[in-house]
N, C-alpha and C. Protein backbone atom coordinates (compact mmCIF):
# COMPACT_ATOMS: atom_id res chain seq x y z
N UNK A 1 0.85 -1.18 0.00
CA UNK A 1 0.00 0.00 0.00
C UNK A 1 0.90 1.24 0.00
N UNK A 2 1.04 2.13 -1.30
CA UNK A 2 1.86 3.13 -1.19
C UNK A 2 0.96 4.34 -0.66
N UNK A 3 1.45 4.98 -0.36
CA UNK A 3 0.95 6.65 0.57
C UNK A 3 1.40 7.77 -0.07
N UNK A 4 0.58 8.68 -1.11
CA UNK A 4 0.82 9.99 -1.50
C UNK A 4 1.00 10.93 -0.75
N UNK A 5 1.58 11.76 -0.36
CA UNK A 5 1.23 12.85 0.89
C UNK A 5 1.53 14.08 0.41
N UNK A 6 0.51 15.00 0.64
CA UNK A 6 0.69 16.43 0.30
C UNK A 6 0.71 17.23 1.41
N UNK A 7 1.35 18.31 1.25
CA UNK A 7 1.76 19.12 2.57
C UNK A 7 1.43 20.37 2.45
N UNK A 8 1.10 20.56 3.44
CA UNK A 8 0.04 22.12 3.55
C UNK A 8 1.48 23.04 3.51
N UNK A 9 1.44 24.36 2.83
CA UNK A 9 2.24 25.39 2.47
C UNK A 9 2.14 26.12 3.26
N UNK A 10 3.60 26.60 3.83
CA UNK A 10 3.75 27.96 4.62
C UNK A 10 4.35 29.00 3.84
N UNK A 11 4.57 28.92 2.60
CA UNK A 11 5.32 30.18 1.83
C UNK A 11 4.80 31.38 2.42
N UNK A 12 3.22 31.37 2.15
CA UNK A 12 3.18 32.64 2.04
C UNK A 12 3.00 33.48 3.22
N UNK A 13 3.39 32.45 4.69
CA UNK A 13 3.92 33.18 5.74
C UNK A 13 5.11 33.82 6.06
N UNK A 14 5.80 33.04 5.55
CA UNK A 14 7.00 33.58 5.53
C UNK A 14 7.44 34.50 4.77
N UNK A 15 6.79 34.95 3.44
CA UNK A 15 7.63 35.41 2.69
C UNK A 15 6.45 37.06 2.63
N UNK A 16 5.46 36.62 3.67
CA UNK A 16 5.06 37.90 4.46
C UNK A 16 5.80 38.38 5.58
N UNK A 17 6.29 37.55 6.43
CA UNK A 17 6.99 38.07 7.49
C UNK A 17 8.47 38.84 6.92
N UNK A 18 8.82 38.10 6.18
CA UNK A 18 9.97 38.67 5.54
C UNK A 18 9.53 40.42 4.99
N UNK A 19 8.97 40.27 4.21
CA UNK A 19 8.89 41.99 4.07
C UNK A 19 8.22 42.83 4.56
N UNK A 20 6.83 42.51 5.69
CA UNK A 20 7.08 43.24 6.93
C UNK A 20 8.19 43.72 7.54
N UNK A 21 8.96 42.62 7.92
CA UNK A 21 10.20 43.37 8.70
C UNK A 21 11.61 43.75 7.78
N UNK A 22 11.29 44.19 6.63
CA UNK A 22 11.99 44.57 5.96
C UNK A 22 11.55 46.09 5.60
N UNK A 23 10.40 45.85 5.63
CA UNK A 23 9.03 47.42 5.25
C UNK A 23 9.79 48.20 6.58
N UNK A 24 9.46 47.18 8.05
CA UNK A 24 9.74 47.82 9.51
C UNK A 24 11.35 48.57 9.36
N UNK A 25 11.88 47.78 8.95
CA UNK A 25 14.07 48.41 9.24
C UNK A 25 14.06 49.41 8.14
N UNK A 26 13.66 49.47 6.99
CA UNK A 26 14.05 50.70 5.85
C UNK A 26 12.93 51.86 6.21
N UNK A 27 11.60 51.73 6.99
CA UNK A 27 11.06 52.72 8.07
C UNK A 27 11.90 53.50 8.92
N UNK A 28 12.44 52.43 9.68
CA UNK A 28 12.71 53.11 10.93
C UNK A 28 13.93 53.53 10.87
N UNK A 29 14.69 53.34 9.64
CA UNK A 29 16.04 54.16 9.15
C UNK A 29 15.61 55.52 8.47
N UNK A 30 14.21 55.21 7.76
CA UNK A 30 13.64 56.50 7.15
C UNK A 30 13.70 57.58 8.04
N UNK A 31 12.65 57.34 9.42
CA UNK A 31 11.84 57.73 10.01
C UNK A 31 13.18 58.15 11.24
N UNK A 32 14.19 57.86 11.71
CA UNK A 32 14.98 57.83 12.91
C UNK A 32 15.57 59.04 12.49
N UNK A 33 16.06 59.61 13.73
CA UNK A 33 16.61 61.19 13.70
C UNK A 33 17.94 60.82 14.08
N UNK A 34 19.39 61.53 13.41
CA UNK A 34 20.56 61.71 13.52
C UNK A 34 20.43 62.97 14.26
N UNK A 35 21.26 63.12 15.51
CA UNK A 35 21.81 64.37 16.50
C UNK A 35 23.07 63.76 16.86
N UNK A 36 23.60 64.51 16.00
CA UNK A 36 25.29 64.54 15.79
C UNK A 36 26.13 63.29 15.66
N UNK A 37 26.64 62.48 15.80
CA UNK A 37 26.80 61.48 15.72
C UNK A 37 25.78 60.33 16.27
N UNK A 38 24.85 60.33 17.17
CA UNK A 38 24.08 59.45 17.63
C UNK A 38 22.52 59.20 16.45
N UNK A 39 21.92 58.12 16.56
CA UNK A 39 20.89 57.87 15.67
C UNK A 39 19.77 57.16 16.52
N UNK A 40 18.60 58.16 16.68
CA UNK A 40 17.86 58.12 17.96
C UNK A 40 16.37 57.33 16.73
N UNK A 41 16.03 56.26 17.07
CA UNK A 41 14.62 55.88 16.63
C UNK A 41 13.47 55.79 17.25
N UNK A 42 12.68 56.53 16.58
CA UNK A 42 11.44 57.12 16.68
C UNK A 42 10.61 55.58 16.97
N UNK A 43 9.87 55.81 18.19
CA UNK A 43 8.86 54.28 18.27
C UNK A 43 7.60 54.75 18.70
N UNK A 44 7.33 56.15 18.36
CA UNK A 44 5.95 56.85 18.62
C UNK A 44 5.30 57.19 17.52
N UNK A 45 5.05 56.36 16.28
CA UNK A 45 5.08 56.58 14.97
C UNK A 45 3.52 55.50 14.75
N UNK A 46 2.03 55.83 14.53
CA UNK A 46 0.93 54.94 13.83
C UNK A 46 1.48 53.78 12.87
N UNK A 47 2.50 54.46 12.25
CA UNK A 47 2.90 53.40 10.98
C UNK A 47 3.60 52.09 11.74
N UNK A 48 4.57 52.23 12.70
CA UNK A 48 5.50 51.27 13.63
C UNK A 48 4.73 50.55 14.14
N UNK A 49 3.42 50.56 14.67
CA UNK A 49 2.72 50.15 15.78
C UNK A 49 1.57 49.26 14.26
N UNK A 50 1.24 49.62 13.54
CA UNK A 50 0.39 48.84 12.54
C UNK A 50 0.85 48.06 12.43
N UNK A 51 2.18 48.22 11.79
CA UNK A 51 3.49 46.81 11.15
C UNK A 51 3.79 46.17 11.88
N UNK A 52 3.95 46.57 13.40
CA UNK A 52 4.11 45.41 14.17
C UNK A 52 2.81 44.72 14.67
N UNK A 53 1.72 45.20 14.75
CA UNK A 53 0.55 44.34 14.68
C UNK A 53 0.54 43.36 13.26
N UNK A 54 0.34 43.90 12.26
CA UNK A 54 0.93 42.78 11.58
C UNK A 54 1.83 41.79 11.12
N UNK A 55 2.83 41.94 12.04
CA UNK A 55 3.87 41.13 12.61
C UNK A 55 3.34 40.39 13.08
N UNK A 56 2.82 40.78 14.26
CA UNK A 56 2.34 39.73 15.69
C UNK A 56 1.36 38.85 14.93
N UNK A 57 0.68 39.26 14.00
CA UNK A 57 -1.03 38.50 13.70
C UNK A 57 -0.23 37.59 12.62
N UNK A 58 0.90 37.64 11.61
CA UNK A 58 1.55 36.88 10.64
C UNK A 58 2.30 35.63 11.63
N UNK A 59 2.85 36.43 12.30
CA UNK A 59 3.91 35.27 13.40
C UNK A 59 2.76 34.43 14.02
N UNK A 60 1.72 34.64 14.51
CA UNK A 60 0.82 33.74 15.34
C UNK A 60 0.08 33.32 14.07
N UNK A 61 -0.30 33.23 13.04
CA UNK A 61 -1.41 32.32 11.96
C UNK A 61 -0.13 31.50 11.84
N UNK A 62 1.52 32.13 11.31
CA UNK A 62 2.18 30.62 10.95
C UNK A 62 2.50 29.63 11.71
N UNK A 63 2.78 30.27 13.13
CA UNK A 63 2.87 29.09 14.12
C UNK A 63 2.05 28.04 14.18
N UNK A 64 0.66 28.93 14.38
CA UNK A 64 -0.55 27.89 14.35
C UNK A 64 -0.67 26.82 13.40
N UNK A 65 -0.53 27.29 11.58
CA UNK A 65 -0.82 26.68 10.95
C UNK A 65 0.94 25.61 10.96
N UNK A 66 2.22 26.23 11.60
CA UNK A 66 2.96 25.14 11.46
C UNK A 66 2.56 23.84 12.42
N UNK A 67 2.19 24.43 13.67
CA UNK A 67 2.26 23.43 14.44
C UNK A 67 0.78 21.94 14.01
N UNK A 68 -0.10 23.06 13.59
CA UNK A 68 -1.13 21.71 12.68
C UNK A 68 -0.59 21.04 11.96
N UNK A 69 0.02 21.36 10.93
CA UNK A 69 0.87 20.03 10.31
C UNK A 69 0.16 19.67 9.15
N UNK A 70 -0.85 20.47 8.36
CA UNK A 70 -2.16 19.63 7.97
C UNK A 70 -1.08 18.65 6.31
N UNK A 71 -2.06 17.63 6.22
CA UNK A 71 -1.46 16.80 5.05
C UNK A 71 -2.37 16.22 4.58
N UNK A 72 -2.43 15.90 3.56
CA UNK A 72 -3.54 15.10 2.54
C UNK A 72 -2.98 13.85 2.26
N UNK A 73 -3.23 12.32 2.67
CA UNK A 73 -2.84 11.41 1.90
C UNK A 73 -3.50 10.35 0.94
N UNK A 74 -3.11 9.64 -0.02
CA UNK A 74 -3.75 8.93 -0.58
C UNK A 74 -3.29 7.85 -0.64
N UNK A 75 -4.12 6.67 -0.45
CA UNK A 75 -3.58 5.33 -0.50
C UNK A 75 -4.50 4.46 -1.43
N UNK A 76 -4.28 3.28 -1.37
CA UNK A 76 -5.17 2.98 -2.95
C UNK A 76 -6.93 2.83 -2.33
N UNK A 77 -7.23 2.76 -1.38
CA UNK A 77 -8.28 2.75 -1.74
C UNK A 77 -9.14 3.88 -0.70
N UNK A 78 -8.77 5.02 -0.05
CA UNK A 78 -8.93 6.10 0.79
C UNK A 78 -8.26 7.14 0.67
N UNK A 79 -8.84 8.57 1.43
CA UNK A 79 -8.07 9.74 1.35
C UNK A 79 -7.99 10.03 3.15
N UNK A 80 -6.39 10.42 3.04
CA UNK A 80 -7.00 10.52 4.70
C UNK A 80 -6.47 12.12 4.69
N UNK A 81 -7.36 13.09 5.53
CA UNK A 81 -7.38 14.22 6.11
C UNK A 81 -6.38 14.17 7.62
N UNK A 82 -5.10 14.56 7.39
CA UNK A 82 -4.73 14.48 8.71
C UNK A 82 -3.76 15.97 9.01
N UNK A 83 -4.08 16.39 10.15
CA UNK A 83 -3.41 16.96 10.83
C UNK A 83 -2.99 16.82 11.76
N UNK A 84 -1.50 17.73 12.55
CA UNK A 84 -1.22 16.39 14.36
C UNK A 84 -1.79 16.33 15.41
N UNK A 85 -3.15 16.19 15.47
CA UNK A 85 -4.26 16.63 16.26
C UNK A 85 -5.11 15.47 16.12
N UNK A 86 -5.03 15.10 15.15
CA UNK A 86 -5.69 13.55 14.34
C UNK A 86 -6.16 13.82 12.69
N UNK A 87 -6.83 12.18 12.49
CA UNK A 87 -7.27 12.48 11.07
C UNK A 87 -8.28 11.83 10.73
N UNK A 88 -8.61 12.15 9.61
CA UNK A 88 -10.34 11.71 9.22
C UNK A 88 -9.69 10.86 7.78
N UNK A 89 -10.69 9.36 7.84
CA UNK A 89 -10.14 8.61 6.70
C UNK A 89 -11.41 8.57 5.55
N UNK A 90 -11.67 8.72 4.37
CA UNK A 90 -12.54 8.81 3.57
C UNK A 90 -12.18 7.81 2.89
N UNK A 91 -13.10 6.66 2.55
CA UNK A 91 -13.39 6.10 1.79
C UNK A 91 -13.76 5.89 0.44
N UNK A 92 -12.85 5.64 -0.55
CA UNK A 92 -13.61 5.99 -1.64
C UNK A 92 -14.91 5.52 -2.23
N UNK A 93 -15.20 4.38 -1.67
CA UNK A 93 -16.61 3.77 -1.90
C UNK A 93 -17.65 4.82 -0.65
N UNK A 94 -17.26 5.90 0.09
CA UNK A 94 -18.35 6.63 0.34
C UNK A 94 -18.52 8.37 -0.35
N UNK A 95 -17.37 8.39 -1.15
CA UNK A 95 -17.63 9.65 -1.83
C UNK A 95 -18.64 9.55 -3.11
N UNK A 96 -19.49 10.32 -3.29
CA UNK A 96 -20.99 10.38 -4.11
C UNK A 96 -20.00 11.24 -5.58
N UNK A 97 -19.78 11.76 -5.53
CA UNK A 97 -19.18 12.59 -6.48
C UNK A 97 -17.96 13.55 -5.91
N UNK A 98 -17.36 14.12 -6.98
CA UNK A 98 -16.09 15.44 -6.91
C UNK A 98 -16.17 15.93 -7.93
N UNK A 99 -16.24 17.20 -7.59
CA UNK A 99 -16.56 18.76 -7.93
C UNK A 99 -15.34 19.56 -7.77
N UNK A 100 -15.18 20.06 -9.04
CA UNK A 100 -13.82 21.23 -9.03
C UNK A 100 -14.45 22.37 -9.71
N UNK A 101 -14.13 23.07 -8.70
CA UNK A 101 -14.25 24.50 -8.88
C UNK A 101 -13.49 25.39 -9.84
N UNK A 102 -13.53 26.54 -10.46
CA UNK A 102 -12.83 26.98 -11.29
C UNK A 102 -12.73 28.36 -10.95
N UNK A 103 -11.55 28.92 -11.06
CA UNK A 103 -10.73 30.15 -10.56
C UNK A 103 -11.25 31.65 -11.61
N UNK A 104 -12.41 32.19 -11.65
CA UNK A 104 -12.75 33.42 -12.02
C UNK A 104 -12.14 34.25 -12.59
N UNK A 105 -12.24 34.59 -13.85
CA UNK A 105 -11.07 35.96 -14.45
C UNK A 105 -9.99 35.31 -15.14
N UNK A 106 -8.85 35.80 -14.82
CA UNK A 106 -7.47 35.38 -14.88
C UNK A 106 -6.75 34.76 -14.19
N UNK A 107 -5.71 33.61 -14.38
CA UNK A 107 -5.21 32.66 -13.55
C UNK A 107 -4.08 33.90 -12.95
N UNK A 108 -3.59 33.98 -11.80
CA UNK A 108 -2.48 34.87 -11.71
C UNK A 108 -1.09 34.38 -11.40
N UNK A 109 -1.43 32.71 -11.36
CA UNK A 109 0.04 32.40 -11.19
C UNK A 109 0.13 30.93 -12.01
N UNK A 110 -0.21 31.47 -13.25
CA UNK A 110 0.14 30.44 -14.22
C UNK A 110 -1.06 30.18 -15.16
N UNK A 111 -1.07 28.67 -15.03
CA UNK A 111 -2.06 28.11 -15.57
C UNK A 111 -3.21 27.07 -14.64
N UNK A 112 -2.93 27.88 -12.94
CA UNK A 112 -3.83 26.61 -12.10
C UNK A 112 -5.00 27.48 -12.46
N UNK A 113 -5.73 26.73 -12.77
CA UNK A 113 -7.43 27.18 -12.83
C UNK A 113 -8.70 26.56 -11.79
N UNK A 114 -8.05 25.58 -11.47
CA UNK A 114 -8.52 24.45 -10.31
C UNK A 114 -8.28 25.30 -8.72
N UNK A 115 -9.58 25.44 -8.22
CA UNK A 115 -9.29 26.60 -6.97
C UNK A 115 -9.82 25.52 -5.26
N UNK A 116 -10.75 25.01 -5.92
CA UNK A 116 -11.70 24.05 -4.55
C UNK A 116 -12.03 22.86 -5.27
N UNK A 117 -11.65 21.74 -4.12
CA UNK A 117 -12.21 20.47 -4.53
C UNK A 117 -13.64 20.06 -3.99
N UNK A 118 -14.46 19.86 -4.40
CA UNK A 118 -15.71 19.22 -3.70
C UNK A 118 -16.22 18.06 -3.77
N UNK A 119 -16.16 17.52 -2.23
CA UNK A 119 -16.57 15.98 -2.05
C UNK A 119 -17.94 15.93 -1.56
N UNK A 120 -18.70 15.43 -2.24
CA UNK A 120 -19.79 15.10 -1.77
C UNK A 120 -19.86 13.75 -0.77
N UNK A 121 -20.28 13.22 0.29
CA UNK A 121 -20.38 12.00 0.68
C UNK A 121 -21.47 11.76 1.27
N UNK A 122 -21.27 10.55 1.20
CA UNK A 122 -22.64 9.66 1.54
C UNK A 122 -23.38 10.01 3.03
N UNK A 123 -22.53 10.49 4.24
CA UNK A 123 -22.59 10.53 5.58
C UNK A 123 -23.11 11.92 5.75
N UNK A 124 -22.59 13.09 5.22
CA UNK A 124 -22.43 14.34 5.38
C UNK A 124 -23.24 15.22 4.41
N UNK A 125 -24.06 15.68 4.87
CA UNK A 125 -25.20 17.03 4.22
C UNK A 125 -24.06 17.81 3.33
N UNK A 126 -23.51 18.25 4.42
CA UNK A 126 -22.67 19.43 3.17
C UNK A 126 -20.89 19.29 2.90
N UNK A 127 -21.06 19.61 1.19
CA UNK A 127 -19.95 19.53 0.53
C UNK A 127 -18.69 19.54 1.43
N UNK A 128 -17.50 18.65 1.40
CA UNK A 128 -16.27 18.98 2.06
C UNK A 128 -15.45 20.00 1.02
N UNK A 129 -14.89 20.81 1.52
CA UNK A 129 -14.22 21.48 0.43
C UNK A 129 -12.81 21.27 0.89
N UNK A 130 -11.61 21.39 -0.36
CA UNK A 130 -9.97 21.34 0.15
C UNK A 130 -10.04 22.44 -1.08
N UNK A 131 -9.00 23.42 -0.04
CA UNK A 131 -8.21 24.11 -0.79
C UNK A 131 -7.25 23.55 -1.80
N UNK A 132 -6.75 23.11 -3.20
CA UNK A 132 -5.95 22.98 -4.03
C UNK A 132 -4.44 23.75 -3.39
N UNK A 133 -4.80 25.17 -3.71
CA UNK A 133 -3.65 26.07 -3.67
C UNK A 133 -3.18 26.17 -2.20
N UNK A 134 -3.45 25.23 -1.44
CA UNK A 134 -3.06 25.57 0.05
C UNK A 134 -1.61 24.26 0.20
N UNK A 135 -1.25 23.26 -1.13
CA UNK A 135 -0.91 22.28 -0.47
C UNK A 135 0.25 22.46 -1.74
N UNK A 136 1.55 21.56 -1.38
CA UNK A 136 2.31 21.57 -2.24
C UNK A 136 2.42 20.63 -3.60
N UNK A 137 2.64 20.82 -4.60
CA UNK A 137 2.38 19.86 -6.04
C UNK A 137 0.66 19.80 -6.12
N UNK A 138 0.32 21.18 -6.52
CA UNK A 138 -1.09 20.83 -6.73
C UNK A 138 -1.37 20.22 -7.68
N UNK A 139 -0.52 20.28 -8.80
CA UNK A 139 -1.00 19.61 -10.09
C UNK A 139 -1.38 17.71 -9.71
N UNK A 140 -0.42 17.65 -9.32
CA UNK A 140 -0.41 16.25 -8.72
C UNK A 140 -1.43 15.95 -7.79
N UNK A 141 -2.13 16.90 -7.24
CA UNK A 141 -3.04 16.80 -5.89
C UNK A 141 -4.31 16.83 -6.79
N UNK A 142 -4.42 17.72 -7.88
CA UNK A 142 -5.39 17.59 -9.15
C UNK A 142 -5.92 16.32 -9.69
N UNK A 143 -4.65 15.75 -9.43
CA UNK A 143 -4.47 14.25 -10.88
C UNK A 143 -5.14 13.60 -9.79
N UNK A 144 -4.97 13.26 -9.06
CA UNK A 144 -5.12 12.17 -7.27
C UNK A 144 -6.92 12.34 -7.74
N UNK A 145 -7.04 13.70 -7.05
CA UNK A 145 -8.60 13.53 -7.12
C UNK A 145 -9.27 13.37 -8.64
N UNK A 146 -8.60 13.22 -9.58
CA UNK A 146 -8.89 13.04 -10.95
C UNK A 146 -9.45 11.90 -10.74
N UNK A 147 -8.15 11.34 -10.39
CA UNK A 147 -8.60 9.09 -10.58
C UNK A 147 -9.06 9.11 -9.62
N UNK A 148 -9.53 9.59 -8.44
CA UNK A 148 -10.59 9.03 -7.61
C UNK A 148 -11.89 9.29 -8.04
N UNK A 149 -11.81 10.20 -9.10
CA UNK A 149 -13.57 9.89 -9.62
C UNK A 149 -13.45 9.12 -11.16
N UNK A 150 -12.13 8.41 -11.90
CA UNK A 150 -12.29 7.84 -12.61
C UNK A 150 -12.50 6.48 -11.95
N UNK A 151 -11.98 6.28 -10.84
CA UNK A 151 -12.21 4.56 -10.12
C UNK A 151 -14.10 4.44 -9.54
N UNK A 152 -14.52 5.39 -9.71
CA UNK A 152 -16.05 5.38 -9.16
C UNK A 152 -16.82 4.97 -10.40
């Protein structure tokens, strides 16, 4: 029994935190007063106090979402939903159908057009949805749920 596993993405925490505090140091070099040789920085500034709220609120979603862990796996005959908290195993003999959603307008980072997956199942009133663009090798995460509705 082989195991596909897809892994939930932190890029775009990081590579927010990164120019926050890059926005914050070329600020506060802007913004800091030279008196004579000394270089005194200003920390009574609306702009300092925003950026670091959005510091604090970027640093606490990635922790959170690192320490969940979330992962998608596939094995030949289930999908399991797991994060390190636990996981939910889906059956493919209880999914009713899958539904892909399609990305509005213009693709902006390429050619993914595939935005939400939708599982209908046998147990559950309403649609499960997975983010595509939340996990790494979506194309591949595409194909997965492809053949799970060509094996139905």
């Amino acid at each position: 029994m082989e195991k596909r596993i897809y892994k939930y993405k932190l890029d775009f925490y990081y590579k927010s935190l990164i120019i926050y505090f890059i926005f914050l140091i070329v600020y506060l070099v802007i913004r800091g007063q030279f008196s004579g040789s000394n270089f005194m920085i200003v920390f009574r500034d609306v702009i300092i106090f925003i950026v670091l709220i959005f510091i604090v609120i970027t640093l606490i979603a990635l922790i959170v979402n690192f320490v969940r862990a979330k992962q998608i796996l596939f094995t030949d005959d289930r999908i399991i939903l797991k994060n390190r908290f636990g996981q939910r195993e889906i059956l493919f003999n209880e999914i009713i159908f899958v539904r892909f959603s399609r990305e509005k307008g213009r693709s902006i980072e390429g050619n993914r057009r595939v935005r939400i997956v939708k599982l209908k199942l046998k147990n559950r009133k309403r649609n499960l949805r997975i983010r595509i663009g939340e996990f790494y090798n979506e194309r591949k995460l595409i194909q997965e749920f492809k053949s799970v509705t060509a094996e139905r």
